[in-house]
Protein backbone atom coordinates (compact mmCIF):
# COMPACT_ATOMS: atom_id res chain seq x y z
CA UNK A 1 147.66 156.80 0.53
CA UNK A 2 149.37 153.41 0.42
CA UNK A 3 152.89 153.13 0.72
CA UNK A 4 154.64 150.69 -1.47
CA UNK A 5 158.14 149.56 -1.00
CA UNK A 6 159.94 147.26 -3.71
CA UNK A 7 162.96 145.62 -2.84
CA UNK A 8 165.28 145.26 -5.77
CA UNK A 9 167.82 142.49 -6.50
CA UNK A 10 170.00 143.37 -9.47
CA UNK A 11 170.88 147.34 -9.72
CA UNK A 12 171.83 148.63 -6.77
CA UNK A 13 169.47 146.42 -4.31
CA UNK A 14 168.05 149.68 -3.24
CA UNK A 15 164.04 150.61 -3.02
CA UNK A 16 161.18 152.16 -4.75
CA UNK A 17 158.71 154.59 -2.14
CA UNK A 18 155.82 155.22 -3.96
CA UNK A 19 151.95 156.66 -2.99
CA UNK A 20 149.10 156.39 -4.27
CA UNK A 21 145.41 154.85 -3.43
CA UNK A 22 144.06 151.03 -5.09
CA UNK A 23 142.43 152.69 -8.06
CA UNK A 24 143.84 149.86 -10.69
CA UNK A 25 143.79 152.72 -13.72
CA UNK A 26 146.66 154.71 -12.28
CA UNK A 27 149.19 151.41 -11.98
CA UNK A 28 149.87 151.06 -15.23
CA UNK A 29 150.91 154.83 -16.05
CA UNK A 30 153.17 154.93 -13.12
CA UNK A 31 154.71 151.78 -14.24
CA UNK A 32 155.34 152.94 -17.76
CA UNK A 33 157.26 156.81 -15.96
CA UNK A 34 159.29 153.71 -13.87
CA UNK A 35 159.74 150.98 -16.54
CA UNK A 36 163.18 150.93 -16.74
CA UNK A 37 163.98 151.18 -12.83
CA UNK A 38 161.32 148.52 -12.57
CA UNK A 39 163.27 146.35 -15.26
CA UNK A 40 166.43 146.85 -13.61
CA UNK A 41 165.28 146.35 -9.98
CA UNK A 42 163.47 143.21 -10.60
CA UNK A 43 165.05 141.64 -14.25
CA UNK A 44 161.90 141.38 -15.57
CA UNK A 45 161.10 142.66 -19.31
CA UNK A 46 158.02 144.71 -18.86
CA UNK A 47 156.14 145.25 -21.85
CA UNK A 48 153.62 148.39 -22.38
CA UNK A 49 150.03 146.64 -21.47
CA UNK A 50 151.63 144.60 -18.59
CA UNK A 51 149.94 146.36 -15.95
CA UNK A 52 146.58 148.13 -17.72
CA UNK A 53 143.62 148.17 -15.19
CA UNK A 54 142.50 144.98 -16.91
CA UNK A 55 145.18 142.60 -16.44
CA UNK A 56 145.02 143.71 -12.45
CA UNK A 57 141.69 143.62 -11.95
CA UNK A 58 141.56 140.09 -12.96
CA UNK A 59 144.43 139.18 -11.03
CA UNK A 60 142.76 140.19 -7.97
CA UNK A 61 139.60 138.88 -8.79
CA UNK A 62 141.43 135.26 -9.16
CA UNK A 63 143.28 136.25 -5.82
CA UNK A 64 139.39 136.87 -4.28
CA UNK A 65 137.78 133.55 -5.92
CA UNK A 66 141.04 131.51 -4.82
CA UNK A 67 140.63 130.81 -1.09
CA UNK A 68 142.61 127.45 -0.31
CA UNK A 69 145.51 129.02 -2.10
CA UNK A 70 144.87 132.64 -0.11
CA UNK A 71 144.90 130.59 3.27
CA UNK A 72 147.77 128.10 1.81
CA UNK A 73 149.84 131.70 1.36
CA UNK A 74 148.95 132.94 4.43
CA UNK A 75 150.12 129.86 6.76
CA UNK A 76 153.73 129.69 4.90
CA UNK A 77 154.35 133.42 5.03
CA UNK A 78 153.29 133.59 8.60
CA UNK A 79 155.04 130.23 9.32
CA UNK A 80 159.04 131.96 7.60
CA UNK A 81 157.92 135.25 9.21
CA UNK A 82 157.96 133.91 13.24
CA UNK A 83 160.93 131.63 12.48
CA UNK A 84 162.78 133.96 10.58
CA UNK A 85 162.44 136.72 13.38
CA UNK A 86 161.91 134.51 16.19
CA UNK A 87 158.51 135.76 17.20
CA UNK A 88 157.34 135.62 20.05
CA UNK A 89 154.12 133.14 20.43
CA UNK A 90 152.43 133.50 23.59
CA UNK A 91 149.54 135.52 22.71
CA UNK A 92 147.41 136.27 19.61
CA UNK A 93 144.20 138.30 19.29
CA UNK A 94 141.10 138.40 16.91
CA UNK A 95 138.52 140.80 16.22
CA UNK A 96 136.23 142.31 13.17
CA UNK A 97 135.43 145.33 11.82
CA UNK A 98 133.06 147.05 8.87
CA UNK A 99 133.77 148.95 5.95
CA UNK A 100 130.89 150.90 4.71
CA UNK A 101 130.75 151.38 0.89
CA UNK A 102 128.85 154.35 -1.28
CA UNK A 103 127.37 151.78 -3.45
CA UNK A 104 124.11 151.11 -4.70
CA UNK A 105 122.08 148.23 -3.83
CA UNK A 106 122.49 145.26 -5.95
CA UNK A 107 120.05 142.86 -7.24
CA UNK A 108 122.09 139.69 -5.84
CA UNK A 109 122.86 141.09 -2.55
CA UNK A 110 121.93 137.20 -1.30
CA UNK A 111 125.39 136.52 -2.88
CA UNK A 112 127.60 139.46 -2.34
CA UNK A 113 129.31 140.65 0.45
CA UNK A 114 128.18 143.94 0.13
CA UNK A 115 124.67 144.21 2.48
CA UNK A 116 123.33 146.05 5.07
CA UNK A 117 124.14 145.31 9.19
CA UNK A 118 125.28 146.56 12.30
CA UNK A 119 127.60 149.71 11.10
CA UNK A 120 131.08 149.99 12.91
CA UNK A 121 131.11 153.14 11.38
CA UNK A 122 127.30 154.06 12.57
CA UNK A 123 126.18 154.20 9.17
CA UNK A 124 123.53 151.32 8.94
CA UNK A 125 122.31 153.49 6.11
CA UNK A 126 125.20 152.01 3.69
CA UNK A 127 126.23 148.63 2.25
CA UNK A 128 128.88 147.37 4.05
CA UNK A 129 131.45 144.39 4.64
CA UNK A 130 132.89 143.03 7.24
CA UNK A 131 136.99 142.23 7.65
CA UNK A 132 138.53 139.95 10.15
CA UNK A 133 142.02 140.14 11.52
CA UNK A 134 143.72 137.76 13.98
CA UNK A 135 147.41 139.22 15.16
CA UNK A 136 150.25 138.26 17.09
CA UNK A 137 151.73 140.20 19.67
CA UNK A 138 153.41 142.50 20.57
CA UNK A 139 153.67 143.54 16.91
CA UNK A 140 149.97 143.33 15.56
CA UNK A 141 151.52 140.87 12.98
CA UNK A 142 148.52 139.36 10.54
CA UNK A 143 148.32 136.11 10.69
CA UNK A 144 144.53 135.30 9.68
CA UNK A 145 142.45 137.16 7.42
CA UNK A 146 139.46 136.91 5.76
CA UNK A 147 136.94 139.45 4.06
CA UNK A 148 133.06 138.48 5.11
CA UNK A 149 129.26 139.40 3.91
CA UNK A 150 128.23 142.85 6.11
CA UNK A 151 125.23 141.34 7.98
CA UNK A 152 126.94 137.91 9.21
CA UNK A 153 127.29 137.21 12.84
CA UNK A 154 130.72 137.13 14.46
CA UNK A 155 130.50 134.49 17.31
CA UNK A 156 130.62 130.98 14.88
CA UNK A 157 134.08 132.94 13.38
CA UNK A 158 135.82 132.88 17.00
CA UNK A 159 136.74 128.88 16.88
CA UNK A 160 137.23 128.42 13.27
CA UNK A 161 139.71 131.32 13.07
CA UNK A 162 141.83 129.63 16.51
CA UNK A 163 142.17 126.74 14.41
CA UNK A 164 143.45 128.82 11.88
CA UNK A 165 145.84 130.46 13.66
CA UNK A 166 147.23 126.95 15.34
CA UNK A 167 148.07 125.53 11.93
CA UNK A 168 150.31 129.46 11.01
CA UNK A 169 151.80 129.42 14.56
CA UNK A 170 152.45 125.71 15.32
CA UNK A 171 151.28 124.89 18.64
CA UNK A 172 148.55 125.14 20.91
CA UNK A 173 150.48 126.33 24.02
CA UNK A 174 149.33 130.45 22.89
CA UNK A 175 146.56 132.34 24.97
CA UNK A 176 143.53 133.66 22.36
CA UNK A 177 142.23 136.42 23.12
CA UNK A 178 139.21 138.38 21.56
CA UNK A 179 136.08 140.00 22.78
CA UNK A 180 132.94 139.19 24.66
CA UNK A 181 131.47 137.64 21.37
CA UNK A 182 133.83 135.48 21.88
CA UNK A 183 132.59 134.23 25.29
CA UNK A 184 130.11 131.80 24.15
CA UNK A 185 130.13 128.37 25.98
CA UNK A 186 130.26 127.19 22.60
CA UNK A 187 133.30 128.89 21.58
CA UNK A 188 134.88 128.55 25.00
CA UNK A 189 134.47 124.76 25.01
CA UNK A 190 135.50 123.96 21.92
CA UNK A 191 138.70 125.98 22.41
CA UNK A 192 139.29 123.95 25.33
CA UNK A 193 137.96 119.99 24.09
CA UNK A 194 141.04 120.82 21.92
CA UNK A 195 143.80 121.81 24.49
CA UNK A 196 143.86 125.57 23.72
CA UNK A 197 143.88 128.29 25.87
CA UNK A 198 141.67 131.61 25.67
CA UNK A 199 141.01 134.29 27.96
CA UNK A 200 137.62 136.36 27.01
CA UNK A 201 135.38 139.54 28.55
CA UNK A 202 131.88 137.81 29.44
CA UNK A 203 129.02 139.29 27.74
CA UNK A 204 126.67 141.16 30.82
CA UNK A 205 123.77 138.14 29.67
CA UNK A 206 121.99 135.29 30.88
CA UNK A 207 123.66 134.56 34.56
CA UNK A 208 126.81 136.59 34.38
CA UNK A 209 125.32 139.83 35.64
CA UNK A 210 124.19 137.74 38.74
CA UNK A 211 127.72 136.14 39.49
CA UNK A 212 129.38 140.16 39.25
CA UNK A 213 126.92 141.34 41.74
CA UNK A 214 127.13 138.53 43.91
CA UNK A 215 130.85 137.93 44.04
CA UNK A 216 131.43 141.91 43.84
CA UNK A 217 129.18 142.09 46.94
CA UNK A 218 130.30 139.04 49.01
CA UNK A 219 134.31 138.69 47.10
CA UNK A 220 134.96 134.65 47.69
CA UNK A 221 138.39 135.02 47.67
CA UNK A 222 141.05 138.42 48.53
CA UNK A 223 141.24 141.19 46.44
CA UNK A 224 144.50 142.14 45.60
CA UNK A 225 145.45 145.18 43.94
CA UNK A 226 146.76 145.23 40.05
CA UNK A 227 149.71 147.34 38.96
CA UNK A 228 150.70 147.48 35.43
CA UNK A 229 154.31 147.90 34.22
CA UNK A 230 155.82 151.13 33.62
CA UNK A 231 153.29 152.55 35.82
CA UNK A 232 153.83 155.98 37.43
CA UNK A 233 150.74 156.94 39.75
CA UNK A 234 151.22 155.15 43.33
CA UNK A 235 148.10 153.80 43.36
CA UNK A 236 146.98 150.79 41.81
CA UNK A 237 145.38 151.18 38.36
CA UNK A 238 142.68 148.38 39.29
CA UNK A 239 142.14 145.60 41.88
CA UNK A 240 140.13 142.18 41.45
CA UNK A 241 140.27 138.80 42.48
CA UNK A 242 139.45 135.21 41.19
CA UNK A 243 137.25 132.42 41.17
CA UNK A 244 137.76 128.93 39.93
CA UNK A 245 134.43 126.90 38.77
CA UNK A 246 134.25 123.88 36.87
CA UNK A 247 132.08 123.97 33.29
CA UNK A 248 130.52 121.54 31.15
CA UNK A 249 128.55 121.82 28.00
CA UNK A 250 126.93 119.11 25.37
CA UNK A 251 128.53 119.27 21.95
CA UNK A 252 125.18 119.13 19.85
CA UNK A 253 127.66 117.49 17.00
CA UNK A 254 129.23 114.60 19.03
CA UNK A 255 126.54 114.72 21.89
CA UNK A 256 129.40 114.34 24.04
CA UNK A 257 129.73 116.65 27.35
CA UNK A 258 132.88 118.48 27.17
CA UNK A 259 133.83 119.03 30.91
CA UNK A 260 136.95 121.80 31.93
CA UNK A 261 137.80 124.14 34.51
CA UNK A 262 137.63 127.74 34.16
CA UNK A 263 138.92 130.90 35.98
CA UNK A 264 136.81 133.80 36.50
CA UNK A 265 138.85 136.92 37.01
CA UNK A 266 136.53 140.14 38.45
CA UNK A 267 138.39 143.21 38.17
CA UNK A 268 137.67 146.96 38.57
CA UNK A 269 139.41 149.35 36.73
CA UNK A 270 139.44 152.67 38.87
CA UNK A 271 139.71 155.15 36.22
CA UNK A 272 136.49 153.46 34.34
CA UNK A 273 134.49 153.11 37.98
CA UNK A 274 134.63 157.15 38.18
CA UNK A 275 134.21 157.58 34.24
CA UNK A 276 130.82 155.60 34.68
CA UNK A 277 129.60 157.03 38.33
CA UNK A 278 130.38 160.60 36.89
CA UNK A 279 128.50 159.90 33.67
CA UNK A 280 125.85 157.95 35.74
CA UNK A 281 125.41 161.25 37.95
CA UNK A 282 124.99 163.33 34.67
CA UNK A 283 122.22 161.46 33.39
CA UNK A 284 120.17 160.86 36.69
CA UNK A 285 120.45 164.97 36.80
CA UNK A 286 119.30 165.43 33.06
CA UNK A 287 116.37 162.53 33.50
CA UNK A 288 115.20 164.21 36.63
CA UNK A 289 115.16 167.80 35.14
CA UNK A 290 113.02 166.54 31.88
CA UNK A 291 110.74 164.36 34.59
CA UNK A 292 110.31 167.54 36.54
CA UNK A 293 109.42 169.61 33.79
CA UNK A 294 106.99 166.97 32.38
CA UNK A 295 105.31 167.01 35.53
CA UNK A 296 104.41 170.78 35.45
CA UNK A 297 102.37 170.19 32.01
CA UNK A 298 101.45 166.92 32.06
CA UNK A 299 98.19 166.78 29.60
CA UNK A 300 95.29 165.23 29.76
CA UNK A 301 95.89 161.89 28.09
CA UNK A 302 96.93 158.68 29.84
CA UNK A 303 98.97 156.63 27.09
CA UNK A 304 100.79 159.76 25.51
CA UNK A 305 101.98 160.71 29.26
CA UNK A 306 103.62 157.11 30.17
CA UNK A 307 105.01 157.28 26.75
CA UNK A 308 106.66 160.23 27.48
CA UNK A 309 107.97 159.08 30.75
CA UNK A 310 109.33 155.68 29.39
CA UNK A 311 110.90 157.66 27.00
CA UNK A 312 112.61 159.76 28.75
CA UNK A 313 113.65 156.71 31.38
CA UNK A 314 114.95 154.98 28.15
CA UNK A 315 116.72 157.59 26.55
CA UNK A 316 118.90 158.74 29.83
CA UNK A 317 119.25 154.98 30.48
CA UNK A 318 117.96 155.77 33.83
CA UNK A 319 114.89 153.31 33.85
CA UNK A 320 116.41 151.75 37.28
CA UNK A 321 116.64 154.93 39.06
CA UNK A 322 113.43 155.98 39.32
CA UNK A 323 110.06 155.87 40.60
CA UNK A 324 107.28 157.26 38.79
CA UNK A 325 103.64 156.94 39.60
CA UNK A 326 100.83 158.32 37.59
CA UNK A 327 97.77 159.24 39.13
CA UNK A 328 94.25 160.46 37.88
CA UNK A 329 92.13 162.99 39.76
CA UNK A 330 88.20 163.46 38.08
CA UNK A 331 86.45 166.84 38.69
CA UNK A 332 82.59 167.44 37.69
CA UNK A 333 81.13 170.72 37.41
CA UNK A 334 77.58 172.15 36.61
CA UNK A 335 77.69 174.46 33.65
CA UNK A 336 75.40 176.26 32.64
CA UNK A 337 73.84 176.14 28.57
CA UNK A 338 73.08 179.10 26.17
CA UNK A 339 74.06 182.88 26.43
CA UNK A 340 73.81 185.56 29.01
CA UNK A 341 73.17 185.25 32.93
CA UNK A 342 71.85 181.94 34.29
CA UNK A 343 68.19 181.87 35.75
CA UNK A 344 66.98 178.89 37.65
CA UNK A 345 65.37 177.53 34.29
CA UNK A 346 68.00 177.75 32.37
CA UNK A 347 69.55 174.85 30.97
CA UNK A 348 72.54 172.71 32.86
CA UNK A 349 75.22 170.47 31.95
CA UNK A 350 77.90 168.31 33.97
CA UNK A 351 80.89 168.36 32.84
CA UNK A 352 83.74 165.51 33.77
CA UNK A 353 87.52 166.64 34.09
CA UNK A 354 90.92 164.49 34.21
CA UNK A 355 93.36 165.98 35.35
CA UNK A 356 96.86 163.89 35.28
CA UNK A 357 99.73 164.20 38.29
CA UNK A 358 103.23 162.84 37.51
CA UNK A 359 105.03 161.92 41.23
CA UNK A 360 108.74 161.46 40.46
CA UNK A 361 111.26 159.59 43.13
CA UNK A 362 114.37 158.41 42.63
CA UNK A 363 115.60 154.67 43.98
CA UNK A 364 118.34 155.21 46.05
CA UNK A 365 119.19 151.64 46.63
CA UNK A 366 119.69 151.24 42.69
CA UNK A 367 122.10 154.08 42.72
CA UNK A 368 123.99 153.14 45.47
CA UNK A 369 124.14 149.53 44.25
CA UNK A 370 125.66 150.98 40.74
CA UNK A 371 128.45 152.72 42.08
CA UNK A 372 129.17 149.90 44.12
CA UNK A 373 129.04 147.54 40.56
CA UNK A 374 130.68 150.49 38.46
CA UNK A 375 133.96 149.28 36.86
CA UNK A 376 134.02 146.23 37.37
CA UNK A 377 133.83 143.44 34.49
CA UNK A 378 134.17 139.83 34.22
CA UNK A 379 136.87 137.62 32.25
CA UNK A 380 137.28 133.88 31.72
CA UNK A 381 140.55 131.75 30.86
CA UNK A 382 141.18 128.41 30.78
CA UNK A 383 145.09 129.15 31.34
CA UNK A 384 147.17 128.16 34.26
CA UNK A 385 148.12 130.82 36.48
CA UNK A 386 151.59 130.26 35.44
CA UNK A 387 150.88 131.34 32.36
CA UNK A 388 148.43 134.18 33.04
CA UNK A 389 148.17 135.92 35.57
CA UNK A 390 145.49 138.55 37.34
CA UNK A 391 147.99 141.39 36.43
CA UNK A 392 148.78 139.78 32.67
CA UNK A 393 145.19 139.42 31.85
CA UNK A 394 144.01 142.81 32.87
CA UNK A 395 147.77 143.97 30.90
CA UNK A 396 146.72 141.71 27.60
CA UNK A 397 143.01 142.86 27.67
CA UNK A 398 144.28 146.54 27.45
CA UNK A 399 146.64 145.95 24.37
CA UNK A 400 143.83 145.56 21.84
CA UNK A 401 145.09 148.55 20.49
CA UNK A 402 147.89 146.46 18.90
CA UNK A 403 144.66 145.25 16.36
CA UNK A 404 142.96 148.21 16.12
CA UNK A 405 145.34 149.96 15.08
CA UNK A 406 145.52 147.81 11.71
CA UNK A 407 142.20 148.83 10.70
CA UNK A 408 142.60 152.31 11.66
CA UNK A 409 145.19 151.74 8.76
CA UNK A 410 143.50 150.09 6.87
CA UNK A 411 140.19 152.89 7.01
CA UNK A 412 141.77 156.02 7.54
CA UNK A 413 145.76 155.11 7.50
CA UNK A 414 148.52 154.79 4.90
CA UNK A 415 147.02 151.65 3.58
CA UNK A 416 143.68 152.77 3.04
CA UNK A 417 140.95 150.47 1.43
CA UNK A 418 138.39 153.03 2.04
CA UNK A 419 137.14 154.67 -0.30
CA UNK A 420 136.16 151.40 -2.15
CA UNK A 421 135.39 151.38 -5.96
CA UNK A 422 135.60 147.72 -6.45
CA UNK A 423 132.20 146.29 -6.60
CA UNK A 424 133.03 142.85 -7.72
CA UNK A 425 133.26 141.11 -4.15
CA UNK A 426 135.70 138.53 -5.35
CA UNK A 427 138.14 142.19 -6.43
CA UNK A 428 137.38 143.25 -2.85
CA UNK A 429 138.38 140.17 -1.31
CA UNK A 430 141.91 140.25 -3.12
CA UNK A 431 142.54 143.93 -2.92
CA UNK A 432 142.09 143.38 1.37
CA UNK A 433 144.48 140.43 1.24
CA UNK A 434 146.76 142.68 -0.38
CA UNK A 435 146.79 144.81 2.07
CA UNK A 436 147.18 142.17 4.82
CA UNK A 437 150.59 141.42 3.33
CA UNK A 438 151.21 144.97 3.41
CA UNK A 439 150.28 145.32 7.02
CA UNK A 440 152.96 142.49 7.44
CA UNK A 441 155.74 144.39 6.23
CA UNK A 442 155.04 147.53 8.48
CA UNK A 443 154.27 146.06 11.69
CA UNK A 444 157.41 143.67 11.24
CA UNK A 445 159.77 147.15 10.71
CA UNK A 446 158.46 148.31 13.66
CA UNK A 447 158.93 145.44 15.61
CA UNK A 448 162.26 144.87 14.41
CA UNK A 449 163.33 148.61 15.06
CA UNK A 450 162.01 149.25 18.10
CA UNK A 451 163.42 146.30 19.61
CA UNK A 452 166.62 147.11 18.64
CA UNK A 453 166.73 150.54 19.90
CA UNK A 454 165.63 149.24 23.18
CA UNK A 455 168.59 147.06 23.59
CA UNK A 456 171.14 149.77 23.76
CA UNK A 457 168.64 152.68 24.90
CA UNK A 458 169.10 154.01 21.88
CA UNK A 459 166.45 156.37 20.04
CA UNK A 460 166.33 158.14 16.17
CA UNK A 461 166.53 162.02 15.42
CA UNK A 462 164.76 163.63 12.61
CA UNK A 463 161.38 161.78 11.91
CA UNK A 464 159.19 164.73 12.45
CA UNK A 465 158.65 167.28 10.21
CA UNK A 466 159.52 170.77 11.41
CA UNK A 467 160.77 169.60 15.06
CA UNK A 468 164.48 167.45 13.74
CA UNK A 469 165.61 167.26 17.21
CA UNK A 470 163.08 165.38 18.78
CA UNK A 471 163.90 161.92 19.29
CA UNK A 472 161.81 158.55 19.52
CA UNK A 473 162.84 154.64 20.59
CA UNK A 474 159.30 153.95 18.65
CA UNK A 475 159.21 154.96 15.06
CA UNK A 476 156.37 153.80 13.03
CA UNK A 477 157.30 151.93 9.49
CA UNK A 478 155.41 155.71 8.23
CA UNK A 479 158.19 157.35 9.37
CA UNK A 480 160.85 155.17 8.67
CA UNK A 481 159.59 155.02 5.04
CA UNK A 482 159.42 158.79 4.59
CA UNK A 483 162.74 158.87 5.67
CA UNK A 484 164.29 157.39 2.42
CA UNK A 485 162.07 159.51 -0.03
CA UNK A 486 164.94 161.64 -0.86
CA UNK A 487 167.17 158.90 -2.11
CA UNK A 488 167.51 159.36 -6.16
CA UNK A 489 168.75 157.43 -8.97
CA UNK A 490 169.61 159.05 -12.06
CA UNK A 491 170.41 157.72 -15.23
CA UNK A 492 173.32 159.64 -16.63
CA UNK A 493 174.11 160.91 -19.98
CA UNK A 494 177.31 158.85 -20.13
CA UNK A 495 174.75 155.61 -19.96
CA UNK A 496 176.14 155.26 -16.12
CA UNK A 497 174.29 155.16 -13.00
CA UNK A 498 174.00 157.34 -9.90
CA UNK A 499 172.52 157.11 -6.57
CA UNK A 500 172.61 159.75 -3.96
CA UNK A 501 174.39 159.02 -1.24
CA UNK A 502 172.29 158.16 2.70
CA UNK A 503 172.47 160.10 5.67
CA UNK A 504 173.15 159.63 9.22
CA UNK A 505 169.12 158.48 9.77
CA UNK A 506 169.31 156.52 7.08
CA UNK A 507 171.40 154.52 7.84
CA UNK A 508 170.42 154.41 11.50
CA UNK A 509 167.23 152.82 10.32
CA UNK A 510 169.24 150.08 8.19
CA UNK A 511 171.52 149.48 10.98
CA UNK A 512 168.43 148.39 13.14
CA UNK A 513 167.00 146.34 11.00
CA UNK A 514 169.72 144.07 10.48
CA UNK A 515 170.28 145.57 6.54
CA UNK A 516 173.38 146.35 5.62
CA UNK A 517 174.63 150.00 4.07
CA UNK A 518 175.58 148.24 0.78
CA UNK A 519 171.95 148.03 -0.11
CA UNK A 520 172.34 151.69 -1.69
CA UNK A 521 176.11 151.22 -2.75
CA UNK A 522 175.54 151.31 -6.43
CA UNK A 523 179.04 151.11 -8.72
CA UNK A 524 178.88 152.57 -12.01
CA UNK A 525 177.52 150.66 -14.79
CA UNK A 526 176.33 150.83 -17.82
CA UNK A 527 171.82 151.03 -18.26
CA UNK A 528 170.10 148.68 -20.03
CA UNK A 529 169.05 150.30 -23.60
């Protein structure tokens, strides 16, 4: 359900906490129950048709078909956002997702964002489209957006979105980071021909897989052990080390050589190494049970028994570990023709048998050589060690949750664009950029209020339902929200106004974010008639 706060500026300069999903025909009756709260928060005359499903929908279909003035909004509101709070700028982070979509197939799919592709969601049997979402940390702030066709590519998004995010932030001097679709020499050089600063997982293609086993096997340089902050367990959560290469690629555009230096950083996370040896070991064991029971009925045909075997190789992605070898062994017998016992004269016939042998061995030398790769995966930056580090990389990389955990609100969260019944795309593309702005306001409460609980140590009582003694220094803007449901204005008889009175949480919460009590100090006064 999405959570909608309205900030009022005449009566009382309290709020309105409302729910509801982004079905436009259910706006305008819950404006009409709050028309007069809504005229006295805001000082706007609302009249009856004001907000039918009509007048939205085309609003956000001009907010979908207006891009320059969506990305002109986004730049100035993320521009007053990290001056007004004084964000920090150091890092900010891309990725995409899909939303699938229970819609037919349409005619002019050529020119809708609604098609078939790879499924997020792993259902490639639905329409889809893709979001993207570049944050800021260590809030998950939006500052780039954009709603894309559902069978696009995402690695010629990577550069133009960096450039995007320069122009909201500022400056250059900020460390991109984003996946290993990102790590294109392409991306990665065009990043850096223009003074910026990424740090990427390489994709395990082309020569990378060679440089991980070599430089795993024979390290260039000293491993040192990484420890995260805040860590508990004594040992090290991973170890790694890095190597320094020079890189140069031939902008097909300019046919110009862009030339830079790069740092590889190989690290191996101990908790993944035994995750993947463990689930390694399971599927060697399963693969060499099926293999073994293939072998003791192995038929009579060739082509069907290698299919089977490359199969099974394929589906226990185990086709490295073993060793199979297929041999044939041809037996001929005299039989003799026609009915009762066989006399010297009677007729004879030789017969040809294949019979098929499956020999199963497993390659040691792979396995070993797995476990010994297991964990480990390979990053590139451009930054100075000064400003990244071994530790800070591996630390950065493992904060993607910061993103993900905007579409997890914006697919199964409390500002949920899932289920979609918009089929316009231009509606679709407005409706998400509404909720971008909405994402704004709840990641920037939480910033806000957990950093100022930090400060002092300090920590709020009664966000959880049935449990009002447990305390937390990191509320989510859910939480926070839910706490001020129970505030009430009443319009009294008498033509006066009343509001109840906040509590000790309350006003906790307004306290840390810099918001003053008087917000829901209302005097008596007489209501607008």
């Amino acid at each position: 359900m999405l959570l909608v706060l309205i900030v009022p500026h005449n009566i009382g300069n309290g709020c309105i906490i409302t729910q509801s999903d982004h079905r436009l025909c259910a706006v305008e009756a819950w404006v009409e129950t709050h028309r007069k709260i809504l005229e006295l928060t805001t000082g706007w005359l609302i009249g009856e048709k004001d907000a039918s499903d009509d007048r939205l929908a085309k609003v956000t279909a001009e907010l979908g078909k207006q891009s320059l003035a969506r990305q002109e909004i986004e730049i100035k509101l993320g521009r007053q956002i990290i001056r007004a709070y004084e964000l920090p700028t150091k890092i900010a982070r891309t990725e995409t997702t899909s939303f699938s979509v229970n819609h037919e197939n349409q005619r002019d799919t050529e020119e809708n964002l609604l098609r078939h592709g790879y499924s997020k969601d792993k259902r490639p049997d639905l329409l889809q489209y893709r979001q993207l979402l570049a944050t800021l940390d260590p809030m998950g702030m939006p500052l780039v957006s954009a709603t894309l066709e559902g069978n696009g590519a995402d690695d010629p998004l990577y550069f133009p979105t960096w450039e995007k995010i320069v122009k909201v932030i500022g400056h250059k001097n900020f460390v991109f980071i984003a996946d290993c679709k990102a790590g294109s020499v392409a991306t990665r050089a065009n990043i850096a021909a223009n003074r910026g600063l990424y740090c990427v997982p390489l994709p395990m293609s082309g020569q990378n897989p060679q440089f991980l086993k070599q430089w795993v096997k024979e390290p260039p340089t000293e491993t040192v052990d990484i420890r995260l902050p805040q860590q508990e367990e004594e040992t090290a959560a991973a170890k790694g080390f890095e190597v320094e290469l020079g890189k140069f690629w031939l902008n097909p555009e300019t046919n110009k050589w862009v030339c830079w230096h790069e740092r590889y950083l190989v690290v191996r996370s101990h908790k993944l190494a035994l995750s993947v040896i463990d689930s390694q070991n399971k599927r060697i064991n399963q693969a060499q049970l099926a293999l073994e029971k293939l072998a003791t009925k192995p038929g009579t045909e060739l082509d069907v028994l290698r299919y089977k075997v490359e199969n099974i190789l394929k589906r226990y992605r185990v086709t490295e570990f073993f060793s199979t070898t297929i041999t044939e062994e041809t037996h001929t017998e005299i039989r003799h023709l026609g009915r009762g016992r066989p006399s010297k004269n009677s007729p004879q016939q030789q017969v040809t048998s294949i019979r098929l042998q499956l020999q199963i061995a497993k390659i040691d030398s792979s396995i070993v050589e797995a476990e010994i790769l297991a964990g480990w995966r390979l990053y590139v930056t451009n930054a100075p060690v000064e400003q990244l580090t071994l530790t800070q990389s591996v630390m950065y990389y493992r904060d993607e949750w910061l993103l993900e955990r905007g579409f997890h609100r914006f697919k199964r969260g409390s500002l949920p664009a899932l289920p979609i019944y918009f089929q316009n795309q231009n509606r679709i593309t407005g409706l998400m950029f509404l909720l971008n702005i909405a994402l704004r306001v709840f990641t920037l409460m939480e910033f806000v209020v957990r950093l100022a609980l930090q400060q002092p140590q300090d920590s709020l009582q009664g966000l959880y339902d049935g449990n009002p003694k447990r305390k937390t220094d990191r509320p989510s803007a859910e939480q926070m929200l839910k706490a001020f449901c129970n505030i009430t204005l009443y319009f009294l008889p008498d033509s006066t106004v009343f509001i109840t009175p906040i509590n000790q949480l309350q006003k906790q919460i307004l306290f840390a974010m810099k918001m003053p009590e008087s917000l829901y100090e209302l005097e008596l006064r007489l209501c607008k008639t």
